[in-house]
N, C-alpha and C. Protein backbone atom coordinates (compact mmCIF):
# COMPACT_ATOMS: atom_id res chain seq x y z
N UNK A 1 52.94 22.00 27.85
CA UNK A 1 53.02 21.54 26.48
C UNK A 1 53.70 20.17 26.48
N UNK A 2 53.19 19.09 25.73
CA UNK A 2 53.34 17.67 25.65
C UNK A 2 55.01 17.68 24.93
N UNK A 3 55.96 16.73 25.72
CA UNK A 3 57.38 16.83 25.06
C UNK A 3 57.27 16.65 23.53
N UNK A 4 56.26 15.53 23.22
CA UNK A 4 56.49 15.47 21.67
C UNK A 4 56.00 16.68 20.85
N UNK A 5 54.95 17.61 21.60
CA UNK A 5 54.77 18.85 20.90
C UNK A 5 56.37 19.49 20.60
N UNK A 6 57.02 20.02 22.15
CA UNK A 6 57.60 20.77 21.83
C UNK A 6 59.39 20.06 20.88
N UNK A 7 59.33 18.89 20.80
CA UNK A 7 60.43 18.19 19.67
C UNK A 7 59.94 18.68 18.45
N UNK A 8 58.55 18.51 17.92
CA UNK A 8 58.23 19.06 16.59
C UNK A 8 58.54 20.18 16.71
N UNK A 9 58.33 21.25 17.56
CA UNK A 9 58.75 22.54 17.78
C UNK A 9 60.54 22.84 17.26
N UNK A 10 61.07 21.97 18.53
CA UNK A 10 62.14 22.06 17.68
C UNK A 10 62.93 21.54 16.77
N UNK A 11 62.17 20.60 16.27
CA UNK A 11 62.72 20.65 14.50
C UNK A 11 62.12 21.13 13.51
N UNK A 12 61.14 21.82 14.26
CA UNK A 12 60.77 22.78 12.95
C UNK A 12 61.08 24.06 13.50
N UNK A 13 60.38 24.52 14.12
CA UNK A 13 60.71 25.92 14.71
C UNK A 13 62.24 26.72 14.58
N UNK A 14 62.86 25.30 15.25
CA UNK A 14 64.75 25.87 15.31
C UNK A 14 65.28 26.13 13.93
N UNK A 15 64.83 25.38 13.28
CA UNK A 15 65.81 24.68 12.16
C UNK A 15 65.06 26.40 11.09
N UNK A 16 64.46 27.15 11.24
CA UNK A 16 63.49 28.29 11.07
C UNK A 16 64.01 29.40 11.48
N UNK A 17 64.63 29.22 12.33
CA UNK A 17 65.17 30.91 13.10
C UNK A 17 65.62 31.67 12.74
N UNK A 18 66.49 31.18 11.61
CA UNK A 18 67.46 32.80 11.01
C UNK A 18 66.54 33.21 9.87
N UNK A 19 65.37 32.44 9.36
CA UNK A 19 64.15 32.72 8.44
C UNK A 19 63.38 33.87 8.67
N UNK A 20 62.82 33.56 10.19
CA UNK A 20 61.75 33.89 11.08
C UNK A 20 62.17 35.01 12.03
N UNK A 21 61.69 36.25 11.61
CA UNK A 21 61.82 37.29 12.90
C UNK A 21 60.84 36.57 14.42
N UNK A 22 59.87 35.85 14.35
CA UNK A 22 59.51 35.71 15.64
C UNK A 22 59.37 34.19 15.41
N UNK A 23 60.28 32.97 15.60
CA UNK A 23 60.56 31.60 15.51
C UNK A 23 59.34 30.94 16.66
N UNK A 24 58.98 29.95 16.17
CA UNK A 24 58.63 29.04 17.98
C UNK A 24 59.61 28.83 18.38
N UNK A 25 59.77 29.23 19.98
CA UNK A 25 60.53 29.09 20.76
C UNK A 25 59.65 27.86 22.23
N UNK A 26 60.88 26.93 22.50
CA UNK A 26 60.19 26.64 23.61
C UNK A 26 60.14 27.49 24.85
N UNK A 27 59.51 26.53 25.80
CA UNK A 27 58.90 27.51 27.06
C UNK A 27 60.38 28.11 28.23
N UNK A 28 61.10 26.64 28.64
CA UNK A 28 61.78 26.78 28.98
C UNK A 28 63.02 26.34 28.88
N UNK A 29 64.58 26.57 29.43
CA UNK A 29 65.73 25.70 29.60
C UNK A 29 65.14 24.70 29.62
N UNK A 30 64.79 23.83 30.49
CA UNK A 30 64.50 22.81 30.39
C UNK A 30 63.74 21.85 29.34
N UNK A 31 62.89 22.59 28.35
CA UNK A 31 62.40 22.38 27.30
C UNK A 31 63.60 21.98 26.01
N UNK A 32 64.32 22.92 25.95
CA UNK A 32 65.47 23.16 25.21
C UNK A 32 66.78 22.06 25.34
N UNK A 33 66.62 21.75 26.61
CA UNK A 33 67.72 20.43 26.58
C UNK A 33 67.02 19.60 26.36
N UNK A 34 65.57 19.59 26.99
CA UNK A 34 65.26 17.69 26.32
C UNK A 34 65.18 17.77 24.72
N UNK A 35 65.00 18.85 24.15
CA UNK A 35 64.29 19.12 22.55
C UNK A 35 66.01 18.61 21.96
N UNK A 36 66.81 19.40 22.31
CA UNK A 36 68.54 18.98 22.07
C UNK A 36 68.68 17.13 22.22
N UNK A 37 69.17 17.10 23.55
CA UNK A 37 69.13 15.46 24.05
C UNK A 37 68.38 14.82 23.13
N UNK A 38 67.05 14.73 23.14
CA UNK A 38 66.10 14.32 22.07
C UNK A 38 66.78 13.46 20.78
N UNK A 39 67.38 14.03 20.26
CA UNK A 39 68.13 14.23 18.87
C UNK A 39 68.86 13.21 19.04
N UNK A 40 69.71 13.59 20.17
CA UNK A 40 71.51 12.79 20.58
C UNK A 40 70.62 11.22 20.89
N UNK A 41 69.54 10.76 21.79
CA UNK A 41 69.34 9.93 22.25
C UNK A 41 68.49 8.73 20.60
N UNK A 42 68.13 9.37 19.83
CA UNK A 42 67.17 8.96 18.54
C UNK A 42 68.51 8.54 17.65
N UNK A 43 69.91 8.83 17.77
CA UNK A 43 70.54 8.45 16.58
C UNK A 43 71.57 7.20 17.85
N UNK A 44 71.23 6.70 19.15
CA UNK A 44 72.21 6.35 19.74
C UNK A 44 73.31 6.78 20.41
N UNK A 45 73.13 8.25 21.36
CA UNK A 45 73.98 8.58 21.95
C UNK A 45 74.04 7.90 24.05
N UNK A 46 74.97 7.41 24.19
CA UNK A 46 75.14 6.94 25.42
C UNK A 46 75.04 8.18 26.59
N UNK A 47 74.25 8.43 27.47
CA UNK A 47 73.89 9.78 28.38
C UNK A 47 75.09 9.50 29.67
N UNK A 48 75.94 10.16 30.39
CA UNK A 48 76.48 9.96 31.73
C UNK A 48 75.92 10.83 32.69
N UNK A 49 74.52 11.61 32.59
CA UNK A 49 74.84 12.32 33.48
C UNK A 49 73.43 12.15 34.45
N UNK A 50 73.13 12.16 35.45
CA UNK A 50 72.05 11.57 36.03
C UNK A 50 70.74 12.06 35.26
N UNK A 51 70.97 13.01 34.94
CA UNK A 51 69.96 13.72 34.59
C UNK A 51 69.40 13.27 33.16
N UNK A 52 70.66 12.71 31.88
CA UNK A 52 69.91 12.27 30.66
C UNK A 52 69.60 10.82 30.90
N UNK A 53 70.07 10.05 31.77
CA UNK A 53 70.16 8.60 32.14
C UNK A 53 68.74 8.29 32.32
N UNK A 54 68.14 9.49 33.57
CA UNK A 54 66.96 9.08 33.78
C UNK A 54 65.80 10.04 32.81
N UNK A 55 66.18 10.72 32.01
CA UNK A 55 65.70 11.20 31.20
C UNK A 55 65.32 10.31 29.79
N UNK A 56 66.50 9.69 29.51
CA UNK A 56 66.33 8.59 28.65
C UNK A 56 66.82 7.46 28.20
N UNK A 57 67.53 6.97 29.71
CA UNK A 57 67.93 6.02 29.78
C UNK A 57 69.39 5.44 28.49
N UNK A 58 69.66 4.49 28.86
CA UNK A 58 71.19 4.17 28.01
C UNK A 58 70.63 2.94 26.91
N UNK A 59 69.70 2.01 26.94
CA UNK A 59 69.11 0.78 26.55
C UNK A 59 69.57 1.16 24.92
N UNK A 60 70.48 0.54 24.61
CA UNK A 60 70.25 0.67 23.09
C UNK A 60 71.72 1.59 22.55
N UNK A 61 72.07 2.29 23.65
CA UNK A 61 72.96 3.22 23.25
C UNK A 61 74.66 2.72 22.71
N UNK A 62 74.90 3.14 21.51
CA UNK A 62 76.29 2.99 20.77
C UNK A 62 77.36 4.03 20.93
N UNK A 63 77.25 5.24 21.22
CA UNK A 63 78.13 6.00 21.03
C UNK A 63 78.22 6.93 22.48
N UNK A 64 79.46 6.69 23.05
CA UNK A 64 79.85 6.93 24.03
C UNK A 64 80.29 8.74 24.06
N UNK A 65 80.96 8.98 23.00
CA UNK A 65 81.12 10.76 22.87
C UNK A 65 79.89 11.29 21.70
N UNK A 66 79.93 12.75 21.98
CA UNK A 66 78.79 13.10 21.29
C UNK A 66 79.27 13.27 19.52
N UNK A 67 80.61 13.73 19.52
CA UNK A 67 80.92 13.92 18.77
C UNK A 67 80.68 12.43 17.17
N UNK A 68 80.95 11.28 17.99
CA UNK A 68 80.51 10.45 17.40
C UNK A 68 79.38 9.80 16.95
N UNK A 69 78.38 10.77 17.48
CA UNK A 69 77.11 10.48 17.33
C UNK A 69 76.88 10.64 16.00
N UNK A 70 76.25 9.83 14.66
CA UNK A 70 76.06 10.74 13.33
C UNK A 70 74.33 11.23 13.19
N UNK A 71 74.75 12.64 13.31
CA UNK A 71 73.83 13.35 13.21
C UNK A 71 73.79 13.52 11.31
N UNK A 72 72.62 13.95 10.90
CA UNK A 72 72.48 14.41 9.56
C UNK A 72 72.97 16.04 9.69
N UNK A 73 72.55 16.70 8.81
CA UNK A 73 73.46 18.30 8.40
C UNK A 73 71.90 18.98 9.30
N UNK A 74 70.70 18.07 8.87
CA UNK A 74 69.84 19.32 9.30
C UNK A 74 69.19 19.06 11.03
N UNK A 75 70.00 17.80 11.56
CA UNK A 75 70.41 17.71 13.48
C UNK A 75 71.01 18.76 13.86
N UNK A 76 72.06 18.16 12.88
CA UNK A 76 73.30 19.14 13.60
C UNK A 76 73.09 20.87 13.51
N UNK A 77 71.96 21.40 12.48
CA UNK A 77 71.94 22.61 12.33
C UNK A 77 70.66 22.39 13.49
N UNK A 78 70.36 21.94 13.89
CA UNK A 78 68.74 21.98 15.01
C UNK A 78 69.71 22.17 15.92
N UNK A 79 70.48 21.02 16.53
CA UNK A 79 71.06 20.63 17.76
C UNK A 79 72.18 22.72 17.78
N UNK A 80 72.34 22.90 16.70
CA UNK A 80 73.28 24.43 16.63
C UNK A 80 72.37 25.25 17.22
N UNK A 81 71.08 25.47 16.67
CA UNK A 81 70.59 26.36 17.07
C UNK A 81 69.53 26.29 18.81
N UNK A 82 69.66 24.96 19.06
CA UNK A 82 69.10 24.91 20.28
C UNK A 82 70.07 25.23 21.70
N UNK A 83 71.15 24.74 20.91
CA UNK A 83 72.56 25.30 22.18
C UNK A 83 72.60 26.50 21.99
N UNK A 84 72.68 27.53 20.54
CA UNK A 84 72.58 28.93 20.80
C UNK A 84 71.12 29.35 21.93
N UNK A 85 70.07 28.97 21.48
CA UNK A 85 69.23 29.15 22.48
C UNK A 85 69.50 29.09 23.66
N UNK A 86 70.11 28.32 24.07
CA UNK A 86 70.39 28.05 25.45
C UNK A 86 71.47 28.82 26.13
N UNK A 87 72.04 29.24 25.77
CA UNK A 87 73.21 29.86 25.39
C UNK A 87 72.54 31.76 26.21
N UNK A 88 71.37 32.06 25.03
CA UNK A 88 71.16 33.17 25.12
C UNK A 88 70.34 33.41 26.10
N UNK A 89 69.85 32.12 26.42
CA UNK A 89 69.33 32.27 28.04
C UNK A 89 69.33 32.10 29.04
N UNK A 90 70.97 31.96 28.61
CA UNK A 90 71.60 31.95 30.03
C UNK A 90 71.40 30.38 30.50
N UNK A 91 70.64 29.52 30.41
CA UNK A 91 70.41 28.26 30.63
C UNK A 91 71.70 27.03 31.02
N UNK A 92 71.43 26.59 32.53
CA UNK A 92 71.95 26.01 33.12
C UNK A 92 73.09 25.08 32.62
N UNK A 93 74.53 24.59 32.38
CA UNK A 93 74.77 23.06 31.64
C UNK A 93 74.53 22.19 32.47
């Protein structure tokens, strides 16, 4: 499944879950952090870790902690429910 499929996935799908007895879910962990990251990297979050660097590079990036990142109410409820996801599957940090 094409990454930009599964980002629509999760901003719609996630942001859906406590709605939805059977939500779209992505495929895998790995789906689930880029769908997360995704978010952090679109409002200017700075990545340290090899893995978001080359995932999506720093070019552009303002905000060094995540916390400072400004997310809107309905990120931050996506970005909530994609870490619970991850969370419940056990999925790697």
């Amino acid at each position: 499944m094409p990454r930009q499929t599964l980002t629509m996935l999760g901003l719609l799908g996630f942001g859906l879950m406590a709605a939805s007895t059977a939500p779209a879910r992505a495929e895998t962990c790995d789906d689930l952090w880029y769908a997360r990251n995704e978010i952090y990297k679109a409002q200017g979050y700075c990545f340290r870790t090899a893995r978001g660097i080359s995932a999506f590079g720093n070019a552009g990036c303002q905000y060094d902690a995540v916390e400072d990142v400004p997310l809107s109410n309905s990120q931050r409820r996506t970005v909530a429910d994609i870490a619970r996801e991850e969370r419940a599957r056990r999925c790697p940090r």
